[in-house]
Protein backbone atom coordinates (compact mmCIF):
# COMPACT_ATOMS: atom_id res chain seq x y z
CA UNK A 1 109.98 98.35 70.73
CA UNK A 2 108.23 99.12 67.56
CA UNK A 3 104.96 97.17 68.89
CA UNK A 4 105.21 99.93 72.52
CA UNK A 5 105.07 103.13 69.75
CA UNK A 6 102.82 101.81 67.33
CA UNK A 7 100.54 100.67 70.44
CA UNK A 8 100.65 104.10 71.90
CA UNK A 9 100.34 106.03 68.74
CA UNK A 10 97.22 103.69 67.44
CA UNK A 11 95.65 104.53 71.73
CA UNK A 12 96.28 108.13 71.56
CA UNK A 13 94.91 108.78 67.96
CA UNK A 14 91.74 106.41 69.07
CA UNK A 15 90.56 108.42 71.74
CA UNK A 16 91.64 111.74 70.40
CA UNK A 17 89.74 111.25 67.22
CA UNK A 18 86.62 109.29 68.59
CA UNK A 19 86.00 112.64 71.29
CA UNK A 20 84.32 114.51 68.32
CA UNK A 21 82.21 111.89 67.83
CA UNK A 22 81.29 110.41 70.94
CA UNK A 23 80.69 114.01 73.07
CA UNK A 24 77.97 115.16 71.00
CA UNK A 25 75.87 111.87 70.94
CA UNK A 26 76.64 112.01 74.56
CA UNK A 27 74.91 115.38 75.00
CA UNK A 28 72.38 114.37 73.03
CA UNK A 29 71.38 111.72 75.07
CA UNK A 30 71.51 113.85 77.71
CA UNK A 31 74.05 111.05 79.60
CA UNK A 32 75.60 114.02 81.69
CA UNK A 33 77.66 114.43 84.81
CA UNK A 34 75.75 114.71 88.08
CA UNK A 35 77.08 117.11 90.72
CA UNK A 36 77.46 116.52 94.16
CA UNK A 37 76.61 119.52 96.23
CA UNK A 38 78.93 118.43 98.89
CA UNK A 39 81.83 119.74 96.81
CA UNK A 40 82.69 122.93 95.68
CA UNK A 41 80.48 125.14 95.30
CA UNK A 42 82.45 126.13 91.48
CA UNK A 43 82.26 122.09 90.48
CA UNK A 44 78.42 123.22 90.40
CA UNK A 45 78.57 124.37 87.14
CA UNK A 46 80.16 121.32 85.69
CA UNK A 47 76.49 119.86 85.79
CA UNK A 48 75.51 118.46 82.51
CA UNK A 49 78.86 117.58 81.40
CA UNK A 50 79.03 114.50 79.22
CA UNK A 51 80.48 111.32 81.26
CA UNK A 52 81.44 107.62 80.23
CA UNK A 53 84.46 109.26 78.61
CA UNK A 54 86.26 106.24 79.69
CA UNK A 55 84.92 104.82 76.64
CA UNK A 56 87.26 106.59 74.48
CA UNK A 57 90.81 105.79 76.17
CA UNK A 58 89.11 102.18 76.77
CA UNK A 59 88.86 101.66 72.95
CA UNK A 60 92.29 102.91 72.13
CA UNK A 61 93.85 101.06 74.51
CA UNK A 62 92.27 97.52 73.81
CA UNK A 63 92.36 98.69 70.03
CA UNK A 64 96.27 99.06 70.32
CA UNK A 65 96.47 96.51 72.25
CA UNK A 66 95.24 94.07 70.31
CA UNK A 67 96.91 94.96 66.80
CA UNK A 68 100.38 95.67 67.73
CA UNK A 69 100.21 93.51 70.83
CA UNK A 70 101.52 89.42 71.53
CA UNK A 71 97.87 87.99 72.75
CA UNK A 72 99.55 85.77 75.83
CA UNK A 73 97.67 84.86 79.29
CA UNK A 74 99.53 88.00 80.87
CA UNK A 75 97.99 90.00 78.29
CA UNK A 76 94.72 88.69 78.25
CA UNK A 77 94.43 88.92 81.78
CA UNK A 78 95.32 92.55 81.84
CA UNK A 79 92.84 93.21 78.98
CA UNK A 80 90.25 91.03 80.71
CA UNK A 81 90.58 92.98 84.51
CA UNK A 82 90.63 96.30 82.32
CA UNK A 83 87.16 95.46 81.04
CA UNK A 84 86.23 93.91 84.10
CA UNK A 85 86.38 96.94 86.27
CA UNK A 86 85.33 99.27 83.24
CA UNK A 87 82.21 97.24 83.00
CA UNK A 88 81.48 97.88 87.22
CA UNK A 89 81.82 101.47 86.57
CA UNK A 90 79.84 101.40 83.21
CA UNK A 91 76.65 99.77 85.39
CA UNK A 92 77.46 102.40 88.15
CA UNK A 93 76.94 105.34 85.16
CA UNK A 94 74.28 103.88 83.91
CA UNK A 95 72.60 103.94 87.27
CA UNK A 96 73.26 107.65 87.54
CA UNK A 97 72.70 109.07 84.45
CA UNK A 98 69.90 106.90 83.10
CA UNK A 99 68.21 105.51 86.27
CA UNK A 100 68.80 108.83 87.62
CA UNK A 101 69.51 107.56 90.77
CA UNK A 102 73.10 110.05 91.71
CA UNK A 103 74.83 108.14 93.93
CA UNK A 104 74.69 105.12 91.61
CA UNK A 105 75.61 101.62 92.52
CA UNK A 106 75.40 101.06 96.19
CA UNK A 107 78.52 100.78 98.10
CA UNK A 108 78.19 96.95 99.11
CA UNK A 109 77.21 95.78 94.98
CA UNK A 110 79.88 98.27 94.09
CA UNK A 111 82.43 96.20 96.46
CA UNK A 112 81.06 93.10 95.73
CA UNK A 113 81.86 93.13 92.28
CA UNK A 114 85.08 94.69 92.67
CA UNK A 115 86.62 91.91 95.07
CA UNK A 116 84.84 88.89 92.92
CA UNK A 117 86.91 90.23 89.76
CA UNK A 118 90.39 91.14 92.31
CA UNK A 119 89.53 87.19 93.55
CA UNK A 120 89.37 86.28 90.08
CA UNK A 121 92.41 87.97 88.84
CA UNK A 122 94.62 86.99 91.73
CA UNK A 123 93.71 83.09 90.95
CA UNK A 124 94.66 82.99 87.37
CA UNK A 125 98.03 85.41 88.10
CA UNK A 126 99.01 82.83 90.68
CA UNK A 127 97.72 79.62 89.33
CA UNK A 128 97.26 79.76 85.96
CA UNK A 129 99.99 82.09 85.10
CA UNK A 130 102.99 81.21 87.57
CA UNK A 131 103.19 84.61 88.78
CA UNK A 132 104.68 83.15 92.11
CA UNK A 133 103.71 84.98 95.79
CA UNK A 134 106.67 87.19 95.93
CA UNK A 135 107.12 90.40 95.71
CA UNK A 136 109.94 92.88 95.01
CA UNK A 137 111.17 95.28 97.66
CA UNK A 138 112.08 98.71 96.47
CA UNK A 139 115.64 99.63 96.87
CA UNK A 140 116.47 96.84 97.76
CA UNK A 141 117.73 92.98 95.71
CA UNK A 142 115.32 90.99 98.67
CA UNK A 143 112.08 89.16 97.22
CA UNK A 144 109.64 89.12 99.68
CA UNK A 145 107.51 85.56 99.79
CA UNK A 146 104.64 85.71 101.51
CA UNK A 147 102.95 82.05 100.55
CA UNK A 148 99.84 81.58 98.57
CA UNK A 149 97.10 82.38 101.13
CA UNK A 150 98.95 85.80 102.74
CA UNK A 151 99.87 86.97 99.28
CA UNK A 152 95.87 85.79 97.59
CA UNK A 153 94.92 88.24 100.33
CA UNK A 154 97.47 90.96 100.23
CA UNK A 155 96.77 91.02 96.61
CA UNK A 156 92.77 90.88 96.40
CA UNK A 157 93.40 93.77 98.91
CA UNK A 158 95.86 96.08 97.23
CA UNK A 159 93.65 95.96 93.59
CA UNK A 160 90.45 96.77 95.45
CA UNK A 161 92.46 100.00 96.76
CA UNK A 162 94.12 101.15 93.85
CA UNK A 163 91.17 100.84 92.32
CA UNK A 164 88.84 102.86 94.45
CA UNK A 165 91.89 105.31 95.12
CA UNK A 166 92.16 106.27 91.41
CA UNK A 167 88.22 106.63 91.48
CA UNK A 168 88.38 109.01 94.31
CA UNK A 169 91.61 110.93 92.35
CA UNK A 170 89.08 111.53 89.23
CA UNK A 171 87.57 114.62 90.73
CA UNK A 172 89.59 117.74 88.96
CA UNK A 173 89.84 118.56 85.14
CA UNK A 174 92.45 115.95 83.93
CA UNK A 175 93.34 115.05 86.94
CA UNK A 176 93.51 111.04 86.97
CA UNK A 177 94.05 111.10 83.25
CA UNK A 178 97.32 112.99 83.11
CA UNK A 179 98.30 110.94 86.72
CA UNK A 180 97.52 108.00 84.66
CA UNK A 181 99.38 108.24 81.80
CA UNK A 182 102.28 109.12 83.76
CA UNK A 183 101.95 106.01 85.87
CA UNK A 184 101.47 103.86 82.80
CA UNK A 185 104.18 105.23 80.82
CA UNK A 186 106.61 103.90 84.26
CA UNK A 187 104.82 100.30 83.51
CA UNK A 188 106.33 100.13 80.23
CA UNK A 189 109.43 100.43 81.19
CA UNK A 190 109.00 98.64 84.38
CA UNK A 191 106.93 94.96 82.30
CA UNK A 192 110.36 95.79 79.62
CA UNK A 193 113.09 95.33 82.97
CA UNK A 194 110.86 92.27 83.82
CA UNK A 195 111.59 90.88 80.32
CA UNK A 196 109.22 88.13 79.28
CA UNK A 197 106.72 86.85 79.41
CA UNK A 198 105.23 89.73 81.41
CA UNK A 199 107.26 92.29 78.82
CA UNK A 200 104.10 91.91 76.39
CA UNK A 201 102.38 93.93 78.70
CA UNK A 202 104.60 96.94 77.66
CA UNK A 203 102.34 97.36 74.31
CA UNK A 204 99.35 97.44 76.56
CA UNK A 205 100.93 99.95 79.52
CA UNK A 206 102.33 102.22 76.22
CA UNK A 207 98.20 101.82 75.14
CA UNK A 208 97.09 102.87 78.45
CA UNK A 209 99.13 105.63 78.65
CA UNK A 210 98.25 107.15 75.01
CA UNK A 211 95.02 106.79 75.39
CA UNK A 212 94.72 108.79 78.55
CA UNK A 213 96.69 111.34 77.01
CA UNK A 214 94.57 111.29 73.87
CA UNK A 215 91.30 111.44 76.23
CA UNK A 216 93.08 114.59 78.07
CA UNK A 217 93.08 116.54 75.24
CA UNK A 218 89.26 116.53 75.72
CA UNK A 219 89.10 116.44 79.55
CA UNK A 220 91.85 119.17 80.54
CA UNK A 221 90.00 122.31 81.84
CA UNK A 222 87.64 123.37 81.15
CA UNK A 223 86.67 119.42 80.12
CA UNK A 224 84.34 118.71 77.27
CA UNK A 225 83.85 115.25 78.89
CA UNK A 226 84.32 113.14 82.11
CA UNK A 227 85.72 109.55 82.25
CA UNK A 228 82.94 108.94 84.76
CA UNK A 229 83.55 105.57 86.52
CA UNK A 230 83.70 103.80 83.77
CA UNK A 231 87.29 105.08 82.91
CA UNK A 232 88.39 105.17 86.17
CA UNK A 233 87.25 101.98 87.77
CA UNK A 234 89.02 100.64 84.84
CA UNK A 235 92.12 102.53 84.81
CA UNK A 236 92.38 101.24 88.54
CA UNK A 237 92.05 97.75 87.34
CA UNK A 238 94.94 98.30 84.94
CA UNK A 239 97.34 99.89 87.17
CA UNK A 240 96.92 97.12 89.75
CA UNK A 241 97.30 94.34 87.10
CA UNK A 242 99.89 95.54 85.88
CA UNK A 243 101.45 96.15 89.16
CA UNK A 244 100.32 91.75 90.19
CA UNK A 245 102.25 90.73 86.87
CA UNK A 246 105.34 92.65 87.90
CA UNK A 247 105.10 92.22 91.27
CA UNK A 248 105.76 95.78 91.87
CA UNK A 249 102.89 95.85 94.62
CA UNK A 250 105.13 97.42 96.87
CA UNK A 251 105.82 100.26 94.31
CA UNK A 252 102.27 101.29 93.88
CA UNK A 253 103.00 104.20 96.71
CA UNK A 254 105.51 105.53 94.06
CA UNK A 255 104.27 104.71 90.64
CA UNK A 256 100.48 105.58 92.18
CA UNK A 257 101.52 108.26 94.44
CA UNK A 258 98.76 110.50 93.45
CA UNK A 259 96.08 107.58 93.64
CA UNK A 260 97.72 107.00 97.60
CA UNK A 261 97.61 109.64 99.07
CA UNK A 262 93.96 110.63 98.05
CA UNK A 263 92.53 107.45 99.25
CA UNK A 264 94.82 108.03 102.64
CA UNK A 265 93.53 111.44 103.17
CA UNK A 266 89.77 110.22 102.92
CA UNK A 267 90.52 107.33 105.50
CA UNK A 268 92.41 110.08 107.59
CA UNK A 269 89.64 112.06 107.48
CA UNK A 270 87.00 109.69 108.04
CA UNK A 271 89.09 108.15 111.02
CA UNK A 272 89.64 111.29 112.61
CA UNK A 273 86.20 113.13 112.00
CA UNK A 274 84.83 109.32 113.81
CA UNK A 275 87.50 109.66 116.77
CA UNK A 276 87.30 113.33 117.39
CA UNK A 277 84.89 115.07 115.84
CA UNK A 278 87.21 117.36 113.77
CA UNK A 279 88.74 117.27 110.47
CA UNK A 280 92.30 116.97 109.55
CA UNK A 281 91.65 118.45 105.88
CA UNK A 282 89.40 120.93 105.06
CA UNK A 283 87.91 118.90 102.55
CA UNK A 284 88.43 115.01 101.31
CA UNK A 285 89.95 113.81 98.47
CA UNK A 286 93.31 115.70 98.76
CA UNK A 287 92.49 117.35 95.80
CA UNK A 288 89.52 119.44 96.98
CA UNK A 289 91.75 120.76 100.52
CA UNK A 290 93.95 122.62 98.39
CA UNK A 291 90.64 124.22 96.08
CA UNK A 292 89.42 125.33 99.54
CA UNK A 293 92.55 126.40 100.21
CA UNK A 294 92.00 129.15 97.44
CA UNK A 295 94.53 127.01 94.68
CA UNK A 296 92.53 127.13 91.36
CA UNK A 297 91.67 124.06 89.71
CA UNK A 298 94.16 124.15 87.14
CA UNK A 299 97.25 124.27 90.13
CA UNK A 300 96.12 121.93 91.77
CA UNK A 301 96.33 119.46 88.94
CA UNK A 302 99.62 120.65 87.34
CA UNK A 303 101.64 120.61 91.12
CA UNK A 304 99.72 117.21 91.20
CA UNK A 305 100.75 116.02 87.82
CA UNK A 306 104.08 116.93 89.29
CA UNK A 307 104.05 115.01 92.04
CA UNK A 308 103.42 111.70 89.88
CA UNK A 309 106.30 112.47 87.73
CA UNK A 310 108.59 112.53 91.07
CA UNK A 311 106.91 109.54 92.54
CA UNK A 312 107.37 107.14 89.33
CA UNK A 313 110.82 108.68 88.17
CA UNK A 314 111.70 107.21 92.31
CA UNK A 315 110.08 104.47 91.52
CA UNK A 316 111.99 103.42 88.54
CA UNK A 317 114.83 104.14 90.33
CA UNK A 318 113.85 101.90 92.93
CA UNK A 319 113.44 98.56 90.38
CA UNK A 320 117.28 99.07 89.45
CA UNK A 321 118.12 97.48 92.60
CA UNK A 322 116.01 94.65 92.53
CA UNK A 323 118.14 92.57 89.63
């Protein structure tokens, strides 16, 4: 237990300290935010603000991680998907802020790296460390085993979502930061009622979660920096590998409730808009319907931030039946 608070203590102070330093060389180098004009027309003035925040909850979490964590293959493989993700997104900033081309990676190299590292990680969960192809039902003591080829797909699948879903939640002021840490903070507890060897993960979940909370401290609005896709590429890697180890797939609409319902609303919206012509929401993500609704930015997030403390305090609740 010592390791989990130590681990999140060492995260949080990380990226809390580091934001000092890092925003200022950021604006320096002029590595700033670009705007869609799609959006609202108030995100306009965001313009300019530093991104590749990600870098500072990335470092506390591997940095707490690594000295108060036990280096096994689950943890290494959570570390190494982490990074994996966090280095798409990284090439995808780069793109935008340096090449200076906005939209960044294109869509096909964006998914083709995403599904080579979900491939990847699915291989060495399943092969290499006997994660099995079940999967726990919520509410419920029933294992659901789906064989190695359904579950290699289910699970390639699910990571790719979850991590585009908490990319498409990192649109508000502390939005996917706050959700984050709430969601990681479950995983804790959740690799602990596992028990081992997946319960080393807890010192990297208890990471996660206080370094996102040390990076909100500089991102909550008005934000002083932006996790850009670096952050939250990789925070979508996390939350799915943590979810694989656990086999809490099934979970992820609780624990990730946030992340699931933005990524629903887009495909709503996209289906519908193809179908019909109309829109269901006035805007997609979730997040910007209820800005256009005339919510400020700052309700949005907090009934949000809300709404991921219901959906992981269900889905804890859920695992107790599981045994």
């Amino acid at each position: 237990m010592s390791g989990v608070l130590y681990g999140f203590a060492a995260a949080f102070l990380t990226a809390f300290l580091m934001g000092p330093l890092l925003i200022p060389v950021l604006y320096n180098l002029k590595f700033g935010q670009y705007i869609r004009t799609d959006g609202p027309e108030r995100h306009l003035q965001k313009a300019g603000t530093p991104t590749m925040g990600g870098l500072l909850f990335l470092t506390g979490a591997v940095a707490g991680t690594l000295i108060f964590g036990t280096l096994d293959g689950h943890v290494l493989l959570l570390l190494g998907t982490t990074l994996a993700f966090g280095i798409i997104g990284f090439i995808d900033d780069y793109i935008k802020v340096i090449i200076k081309r906005p939209l960044g990676l294109r869509a096909r190299e964006k998914l083709a790296g995403q599904f080579g590292a979900a491939i990847l990680v699915s291989l060495i969960a399943v092969f290499v460390l006997g994660r099995g192809t079940d999967l726990i039902v919520p509410f419920t003591s029933y294992k659901l085993a789906l064989g190695p080829v359904l579950y290699l797909i289910f699970s390639v699948l699910t990571i790719v979502f979850i991590t585009n879903a908490v990319n498409l939640t990192d649109g508000l002021d502390g939005l996917a930061a706050g959700s984050m840490a709430v969601s990681s903070g479950a995983f804790v507890l959740i690799t602990m009622m596992t028990g081992k060897p997946v319960s080393g993960g807890a010192v990297f979940a208890a990471a996660l979660a206080g370094g996102c909370l040390g990076f909100l401290i500089h991102n909550v609005y008005p934000a002083k920096i932006f996790m850009g896709d670096t952050g939250s590429l990789a925070l979508g890697g996390a939350l799915a590998a943590l979810a694989v180890l656990t086999r809490t797939e099934l979970f992820l609409p609780f624990l990730g409730i946030i992340y699931v319902v933005e990524a629903m609303s887009v495909i709503i919206q996209v289906i519908s808009f193809k179908l019909t012509g109309k829109r269901v929401f006035r805007m997609s993500p979730l997040h910007h319907h209820f800005e256009l609704l005339g919510w400020s930015e700052q309700k949005v997030v907090r009934v949000f931030w809300l709404v991921s403390i219901v959906g992981a305090l269900l889905g804890l609740w859920g695992m107790r039946f599981s045994g």
